[in-house]
Protein backbone atom coordinates (compact mmCIF):
# COMPACT_ATOMS: atom_id res chain seq x y z
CA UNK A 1 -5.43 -14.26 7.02
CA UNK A 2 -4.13 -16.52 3.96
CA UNK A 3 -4.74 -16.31 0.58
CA UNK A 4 -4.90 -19.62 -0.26
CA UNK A 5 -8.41 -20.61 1.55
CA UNK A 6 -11.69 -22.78 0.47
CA UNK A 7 -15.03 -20.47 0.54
CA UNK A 8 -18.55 -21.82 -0.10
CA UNK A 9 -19.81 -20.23 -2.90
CA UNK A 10 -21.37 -16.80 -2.17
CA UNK A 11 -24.89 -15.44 -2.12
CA UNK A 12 -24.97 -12.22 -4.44
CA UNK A 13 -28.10 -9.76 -4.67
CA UNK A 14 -28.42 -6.79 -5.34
CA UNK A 15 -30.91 -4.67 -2.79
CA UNK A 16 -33.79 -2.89 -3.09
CA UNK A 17 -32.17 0.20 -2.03
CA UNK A 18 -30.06 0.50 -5.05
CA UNK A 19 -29.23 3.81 -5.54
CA UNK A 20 -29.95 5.67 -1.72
CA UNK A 21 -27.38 6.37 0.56
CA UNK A 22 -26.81 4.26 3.45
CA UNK A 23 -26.62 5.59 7.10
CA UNK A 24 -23.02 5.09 8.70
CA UNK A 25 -24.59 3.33 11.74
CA UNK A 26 -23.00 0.25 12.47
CA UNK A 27 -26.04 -1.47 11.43
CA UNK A 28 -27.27 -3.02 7.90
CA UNK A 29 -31.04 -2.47 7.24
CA UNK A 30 -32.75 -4.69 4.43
CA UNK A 31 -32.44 -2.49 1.34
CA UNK A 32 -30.14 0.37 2.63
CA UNK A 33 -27.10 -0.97 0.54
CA UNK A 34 -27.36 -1.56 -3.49
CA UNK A 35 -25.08 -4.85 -3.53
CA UNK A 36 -24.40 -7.61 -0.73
CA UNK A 37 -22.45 -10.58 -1.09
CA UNK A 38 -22.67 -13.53 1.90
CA UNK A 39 -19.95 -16.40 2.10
CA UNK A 40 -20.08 -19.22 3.96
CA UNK A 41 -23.63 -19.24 4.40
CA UNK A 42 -24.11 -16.02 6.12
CA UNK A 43 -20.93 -16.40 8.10
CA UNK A 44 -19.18 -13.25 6.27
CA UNK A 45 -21.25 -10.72 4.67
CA UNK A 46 -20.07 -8.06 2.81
CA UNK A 47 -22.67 -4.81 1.40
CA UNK A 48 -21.46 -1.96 0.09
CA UNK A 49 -23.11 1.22 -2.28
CA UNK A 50 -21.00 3.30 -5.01
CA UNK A 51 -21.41 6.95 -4.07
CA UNK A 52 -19.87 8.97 -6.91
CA UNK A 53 -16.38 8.45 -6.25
CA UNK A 54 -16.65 7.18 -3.14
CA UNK A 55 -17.80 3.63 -1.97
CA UNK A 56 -19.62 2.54 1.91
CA UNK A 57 -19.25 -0.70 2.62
CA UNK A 58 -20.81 -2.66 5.59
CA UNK A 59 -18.43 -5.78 6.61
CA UNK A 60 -19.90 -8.11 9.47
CA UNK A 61 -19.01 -11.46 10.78
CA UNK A 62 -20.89 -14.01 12.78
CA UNK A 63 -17.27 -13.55 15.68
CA UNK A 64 -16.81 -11.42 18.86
CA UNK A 65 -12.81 -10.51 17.68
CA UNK A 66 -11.36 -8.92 14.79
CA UNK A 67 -12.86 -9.14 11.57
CA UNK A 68 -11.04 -8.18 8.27
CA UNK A 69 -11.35 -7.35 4.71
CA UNK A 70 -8.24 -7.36 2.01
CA UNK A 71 -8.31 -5.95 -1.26
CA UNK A 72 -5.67 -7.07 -4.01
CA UNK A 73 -3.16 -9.55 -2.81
CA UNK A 74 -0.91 -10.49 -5.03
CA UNK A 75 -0.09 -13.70 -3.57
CA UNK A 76 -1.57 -14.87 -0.27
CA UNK A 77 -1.99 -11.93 2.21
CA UNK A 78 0.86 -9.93 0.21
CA UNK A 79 0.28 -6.45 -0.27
CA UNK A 80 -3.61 -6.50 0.14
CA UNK A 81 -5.39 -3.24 0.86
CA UNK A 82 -6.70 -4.55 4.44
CA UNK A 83 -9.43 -3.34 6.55
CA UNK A 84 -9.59 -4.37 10.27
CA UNK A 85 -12.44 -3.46 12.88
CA UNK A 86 -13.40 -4.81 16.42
CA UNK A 87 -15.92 -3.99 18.85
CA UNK A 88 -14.83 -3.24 22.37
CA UNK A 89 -17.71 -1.19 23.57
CA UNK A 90 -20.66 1.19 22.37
CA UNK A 91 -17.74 4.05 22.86
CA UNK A 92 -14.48 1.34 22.03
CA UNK A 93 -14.30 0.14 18.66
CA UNK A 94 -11.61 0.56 16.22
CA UNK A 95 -11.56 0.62 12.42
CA UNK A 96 -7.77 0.06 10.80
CA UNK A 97 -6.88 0.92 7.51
CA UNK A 98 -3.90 -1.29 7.19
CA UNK A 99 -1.35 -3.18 4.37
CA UNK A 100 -0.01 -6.19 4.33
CA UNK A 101 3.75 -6.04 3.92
CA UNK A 102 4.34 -10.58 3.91
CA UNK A 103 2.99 -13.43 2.49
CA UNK A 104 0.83 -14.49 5.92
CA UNK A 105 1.15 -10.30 7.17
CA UNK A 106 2.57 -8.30 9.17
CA UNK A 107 -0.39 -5.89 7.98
CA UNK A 108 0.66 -2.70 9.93
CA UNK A 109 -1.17 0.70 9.78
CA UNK A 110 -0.91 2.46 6.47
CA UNK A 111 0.28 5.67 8.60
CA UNK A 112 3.31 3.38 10.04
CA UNK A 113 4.20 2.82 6.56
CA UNK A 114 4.30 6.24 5.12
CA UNK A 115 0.69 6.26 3.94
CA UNK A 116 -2.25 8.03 5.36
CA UNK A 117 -5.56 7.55 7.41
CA UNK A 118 -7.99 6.97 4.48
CA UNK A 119 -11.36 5.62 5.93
CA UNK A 120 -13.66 8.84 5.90
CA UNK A 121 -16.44 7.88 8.77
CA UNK A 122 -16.86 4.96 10.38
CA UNK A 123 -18.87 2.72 13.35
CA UNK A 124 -19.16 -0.72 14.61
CA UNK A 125 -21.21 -2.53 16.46
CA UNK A 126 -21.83 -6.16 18.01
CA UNK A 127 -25.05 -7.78 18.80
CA UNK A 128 -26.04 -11.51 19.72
CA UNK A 129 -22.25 -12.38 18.78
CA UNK A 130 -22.06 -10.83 15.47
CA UNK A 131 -19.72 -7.72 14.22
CA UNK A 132 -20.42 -5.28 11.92
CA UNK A 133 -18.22 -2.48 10.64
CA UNK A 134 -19.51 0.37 8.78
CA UNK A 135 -17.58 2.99 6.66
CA UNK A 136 -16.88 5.28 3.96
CA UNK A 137 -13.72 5.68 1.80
CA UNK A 138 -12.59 7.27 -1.67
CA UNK A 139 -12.26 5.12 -4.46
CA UNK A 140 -9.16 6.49 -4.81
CA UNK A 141 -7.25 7.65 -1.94
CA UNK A 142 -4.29 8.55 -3.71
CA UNK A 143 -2.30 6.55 -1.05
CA UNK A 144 0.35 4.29 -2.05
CA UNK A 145 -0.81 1.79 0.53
CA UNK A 146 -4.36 2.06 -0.99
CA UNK A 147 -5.87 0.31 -3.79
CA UNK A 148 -8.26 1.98 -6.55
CA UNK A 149 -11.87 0.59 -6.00
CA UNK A 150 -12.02 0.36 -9.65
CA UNK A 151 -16.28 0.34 -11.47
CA UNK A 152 -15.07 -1.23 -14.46
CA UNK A 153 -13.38 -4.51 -13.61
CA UNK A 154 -13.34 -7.62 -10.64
CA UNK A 155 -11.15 -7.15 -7.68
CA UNK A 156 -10.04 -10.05 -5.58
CA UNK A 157 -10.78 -10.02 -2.03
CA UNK A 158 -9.72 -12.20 1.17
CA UNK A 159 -10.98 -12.21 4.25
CA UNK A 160 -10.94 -13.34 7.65
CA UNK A 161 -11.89 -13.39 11.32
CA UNK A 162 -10.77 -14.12 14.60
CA UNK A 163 -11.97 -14.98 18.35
CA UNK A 164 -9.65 -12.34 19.66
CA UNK A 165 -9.51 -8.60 19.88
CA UNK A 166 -6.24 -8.07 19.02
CA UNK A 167 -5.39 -7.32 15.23
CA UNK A 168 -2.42 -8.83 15.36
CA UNK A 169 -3.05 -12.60 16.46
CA UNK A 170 -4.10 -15.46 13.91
CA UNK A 171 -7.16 -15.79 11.70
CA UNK A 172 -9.33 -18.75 12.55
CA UNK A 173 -11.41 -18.45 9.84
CA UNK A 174 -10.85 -17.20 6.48
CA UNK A 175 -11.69 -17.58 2.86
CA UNK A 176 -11.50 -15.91 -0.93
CA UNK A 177 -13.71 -13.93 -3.58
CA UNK A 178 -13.80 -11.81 -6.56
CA UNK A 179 -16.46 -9.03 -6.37
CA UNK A 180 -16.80 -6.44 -9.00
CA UNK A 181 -18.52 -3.56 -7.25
CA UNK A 182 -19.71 -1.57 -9.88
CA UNK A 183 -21.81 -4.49 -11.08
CA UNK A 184 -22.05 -6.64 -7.31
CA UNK A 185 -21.61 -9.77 -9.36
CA UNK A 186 -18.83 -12.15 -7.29
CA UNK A 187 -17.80 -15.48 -7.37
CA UNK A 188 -15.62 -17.74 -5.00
CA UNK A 189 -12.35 -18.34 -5.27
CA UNK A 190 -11.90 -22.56 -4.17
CA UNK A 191 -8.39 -23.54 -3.45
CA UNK A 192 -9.11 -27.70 -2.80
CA UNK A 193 -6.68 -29.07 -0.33
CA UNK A 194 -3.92 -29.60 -2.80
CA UNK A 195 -0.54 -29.11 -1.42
CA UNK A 196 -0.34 -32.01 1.14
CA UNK A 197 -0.44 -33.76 -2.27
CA UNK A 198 2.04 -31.70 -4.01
CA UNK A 199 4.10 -31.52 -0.82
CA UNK A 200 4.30 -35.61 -0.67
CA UNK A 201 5.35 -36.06 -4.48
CA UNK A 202 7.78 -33.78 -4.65
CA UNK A 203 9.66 -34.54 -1.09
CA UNK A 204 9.39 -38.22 -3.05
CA UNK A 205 11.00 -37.51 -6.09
CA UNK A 206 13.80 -35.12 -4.18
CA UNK A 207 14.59 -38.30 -2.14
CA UNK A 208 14.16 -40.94 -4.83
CA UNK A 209 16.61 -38.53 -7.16
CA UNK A 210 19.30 -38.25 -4.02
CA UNK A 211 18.91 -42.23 -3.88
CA UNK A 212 20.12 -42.42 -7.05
CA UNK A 213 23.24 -40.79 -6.49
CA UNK A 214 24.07 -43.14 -3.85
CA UNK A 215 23.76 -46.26 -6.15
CA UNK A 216 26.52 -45.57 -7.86
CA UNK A 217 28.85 -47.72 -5.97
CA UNK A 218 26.84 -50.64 -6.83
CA UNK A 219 27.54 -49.91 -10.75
CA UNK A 220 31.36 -51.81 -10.05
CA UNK A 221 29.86 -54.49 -8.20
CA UNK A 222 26.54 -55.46 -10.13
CA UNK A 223 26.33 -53.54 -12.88
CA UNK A 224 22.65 -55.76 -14.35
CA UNK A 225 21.50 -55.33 -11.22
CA UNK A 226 22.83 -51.48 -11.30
CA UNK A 227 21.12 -50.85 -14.69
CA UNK A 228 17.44 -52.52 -13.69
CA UNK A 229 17.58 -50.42 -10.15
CA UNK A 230 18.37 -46.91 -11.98
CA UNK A 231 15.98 -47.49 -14.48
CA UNK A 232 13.14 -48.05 -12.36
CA UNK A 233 13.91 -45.82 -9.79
CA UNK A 234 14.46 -42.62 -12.15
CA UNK A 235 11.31 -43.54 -13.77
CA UNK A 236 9.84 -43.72 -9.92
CA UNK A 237 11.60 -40.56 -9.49
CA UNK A 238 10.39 -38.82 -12.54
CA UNK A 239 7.01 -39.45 -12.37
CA UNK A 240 6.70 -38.31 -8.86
CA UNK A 241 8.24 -35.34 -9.57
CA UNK A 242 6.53 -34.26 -13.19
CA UNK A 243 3.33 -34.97 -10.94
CA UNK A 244 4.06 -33.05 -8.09
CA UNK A 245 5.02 -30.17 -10.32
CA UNK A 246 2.11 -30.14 -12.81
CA UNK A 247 -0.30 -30.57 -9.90
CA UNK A 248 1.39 -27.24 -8.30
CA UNK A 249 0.94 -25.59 -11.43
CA UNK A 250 -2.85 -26.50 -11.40
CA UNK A 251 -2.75 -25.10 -7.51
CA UNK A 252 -1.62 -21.90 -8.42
CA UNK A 253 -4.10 -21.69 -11.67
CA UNK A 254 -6.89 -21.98 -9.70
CA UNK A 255 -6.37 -19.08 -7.70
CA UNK A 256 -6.34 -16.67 -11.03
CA UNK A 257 -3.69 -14.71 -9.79
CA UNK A 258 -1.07 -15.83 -12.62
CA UNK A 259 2.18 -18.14 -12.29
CA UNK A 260 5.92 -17.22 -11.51
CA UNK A 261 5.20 -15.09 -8.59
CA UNK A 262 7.25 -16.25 -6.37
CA UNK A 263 10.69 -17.52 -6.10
CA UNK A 264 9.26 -20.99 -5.71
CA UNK A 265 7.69 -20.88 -8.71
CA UNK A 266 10.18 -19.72 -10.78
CA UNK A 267 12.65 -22.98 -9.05
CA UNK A 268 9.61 -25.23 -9.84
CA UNK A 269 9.69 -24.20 -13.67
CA UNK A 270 13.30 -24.91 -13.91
CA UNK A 271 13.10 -27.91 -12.10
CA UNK A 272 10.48 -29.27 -14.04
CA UNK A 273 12.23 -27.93 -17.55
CA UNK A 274 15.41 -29.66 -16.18
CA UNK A 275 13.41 -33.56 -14.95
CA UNK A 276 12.02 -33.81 -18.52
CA UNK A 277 15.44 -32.82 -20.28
CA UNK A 278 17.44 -35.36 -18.26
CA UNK A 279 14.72 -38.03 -18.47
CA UNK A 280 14.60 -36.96 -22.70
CA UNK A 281 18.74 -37.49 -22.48
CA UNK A 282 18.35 -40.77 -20.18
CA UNK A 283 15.92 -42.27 -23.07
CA UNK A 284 18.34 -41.29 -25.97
CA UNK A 285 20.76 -42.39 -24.43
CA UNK A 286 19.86 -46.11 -23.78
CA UNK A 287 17.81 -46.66 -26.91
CA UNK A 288 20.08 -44.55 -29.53
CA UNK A 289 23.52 -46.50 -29.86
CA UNK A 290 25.08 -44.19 -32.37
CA UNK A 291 24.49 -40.87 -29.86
CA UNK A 292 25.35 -43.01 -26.61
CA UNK A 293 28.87 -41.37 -26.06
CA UNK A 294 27.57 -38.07 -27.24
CA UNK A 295 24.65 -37.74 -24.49
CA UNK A 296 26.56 -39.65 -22.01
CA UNK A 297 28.12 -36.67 -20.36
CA UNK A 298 25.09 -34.24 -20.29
CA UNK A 299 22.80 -36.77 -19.22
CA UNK A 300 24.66 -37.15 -16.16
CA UNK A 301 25.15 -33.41 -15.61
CA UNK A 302 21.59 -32.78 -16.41
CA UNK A 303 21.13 -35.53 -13.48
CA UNK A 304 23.07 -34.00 -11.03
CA UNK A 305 21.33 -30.78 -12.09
CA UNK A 306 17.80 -32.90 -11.10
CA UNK A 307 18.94 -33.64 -7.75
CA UNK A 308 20.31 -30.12 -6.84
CA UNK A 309 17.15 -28.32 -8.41
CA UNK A 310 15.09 -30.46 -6.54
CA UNK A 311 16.10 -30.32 -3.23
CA UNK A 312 16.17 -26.30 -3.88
CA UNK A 313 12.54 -26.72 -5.10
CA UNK A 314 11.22 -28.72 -1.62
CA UNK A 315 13.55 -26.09 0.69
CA UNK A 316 11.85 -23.16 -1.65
CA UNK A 317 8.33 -24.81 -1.06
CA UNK A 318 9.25 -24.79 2.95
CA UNK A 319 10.26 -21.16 2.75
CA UNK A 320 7.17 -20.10 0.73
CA UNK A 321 4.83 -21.96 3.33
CA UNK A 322 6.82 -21.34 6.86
CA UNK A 323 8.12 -17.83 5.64
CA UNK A 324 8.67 -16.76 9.53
């Protein structure tokens, strides 16, 4: 399951049954549950009640493997308050109340962490290829590996499915919500398909920075011909890599979870901080004859800077998307 995932926008009602208490069946009735949220067109549907200070929830999927629920992540899958069912048989299911410890899991048991057991009843069933798990947990557990199901504020949630049994294989589907279950208002979370984008322009402005480097023999041999090629391929260089860094900053906006969470973030920021001062240095240094020998020497370490922080910034990005 990943956090950074494109869902439709979800159908939220509340139910007629607002207020009862819903029957820990393995099956959702019209009106038994007070709040319902559907993504994808029906595709993930997620209904759940407030009982004092407990909650029910009903999670079911239109898939024949696993299906799973995360509360929380900070970033991506990272430590989201996970719930994972499947449906073997009428007398083989299995309801996991798990964490996820990485970016894109391992989500082990909270008991092989240290935590506890938490979910208080439970069933699931299947039925013309759809899964539904039904349960009933505190608020707050008081586990460390928990979340609080807090009344008075939105909680992001991710979730996913998967065509096999086994908790432990890949999603293949997935998606991203806020739900505030006190009120069972919820919105989408839509992460466009931004990084091949971001990816591209900043792999270009690593390698157009490097190039520069290497044209540095040709200053003793041409040096017109020197000046016109580093000035149009820093500015090529620059602008790919402001680019690629603003629209990663706009990535990780739209997932509301705040910036500098990650290392790669925090590189990015410097990197970008450290493009614009050398390019800033570069400029005052060609048009501003009486500071030309004074910016001479930290424009070119604030170059060589550019090209170390920005080959750190493309190896970061690898590491943050391939963390295995």
């Amino acid at each position: 399951m990943a956090a950074l995932a494109l869902a439709s926008a979800p159908a939220c009602s509340p139910a007629a049954g607002k207020g009862t208490r819903p029957v820990v069946d393995g099956r959702v009735t019209p009106g038994e549950y007070a709040f319902n949220v559907s993504f994808e067109g029906g595709f993930f549907e997620l209904h759940w009640t407030m009982l004092g200070d407990r909650i029910q929830l009903a999670i079911s999927a239109r898939t024949t493997g696993w299906l799973a629920l995360g509360l929380e992540p900070t970033k991506m899958m990272q430590n989201a308050d996970m719930i994972i069912g499947w449906w073997n048989s009428t007398t083989d299911f299995q309801i996991v109340d798990a964490y996820s410890t990485g970016l894109t899991g391992p989500h082990p048991p909270d008991t092989q962490l240290g935590g506890t057991y938490d979910i208080l009843s439970y069933l699931a069933t299947q039925d013309n290829g759809t899964t539904t798990l039904e349960l009933t947990r505190m608020l707050d557990t008081k586990d460390p590996f928990d979340h609080v199901i807090l009344a008075n504020r939105d909680m992001h949630i991710i979730w996913s499915t998967s065509d096999s049994k086994e908790f432990d294989q890949k999603h293949s589907h997935k998606g991203l919500g806020v739900v505030n279950f006190a009120t069972g208002k919820a919105k989408p979370v839509s992460a466009p398909r931004l990084w091949p984008y971001h990816a591209t322009l900043m792999v270009t402005g690593a390698v157009l920075f490097v190039a520069i480097y290497f044209m540095h023999d040709l200053k003793r041999k041409d040096r017109a011909l020197w000046t016109k090629l580093h000035h149009v391929t820093i500015a090529a260089a620059a602008s790919s890599s402001i680019a690629g860094l603003t629209l990663g900053l706009y990535m990780v906006g739209l997932l509301g979870q705040g910036h500098l969470r990650v290392l790669h973030a925090f590189v990015g920021a410097t990197t970008l901080t450290i493009v614009i001062t050398s390019l800033a240095l570069g400029l005052v240094f060609h048009f501003v004859k009486p500071l030309k020998r004074r910016t001479r020497m930290p424009h070119m370490a604030m170059g060589a800077s550019t090209i170390v922080m920005m080959v750190v910034t493309v190896i970061t990005g690898l590491m943050y998307v391939f963390p295995q």
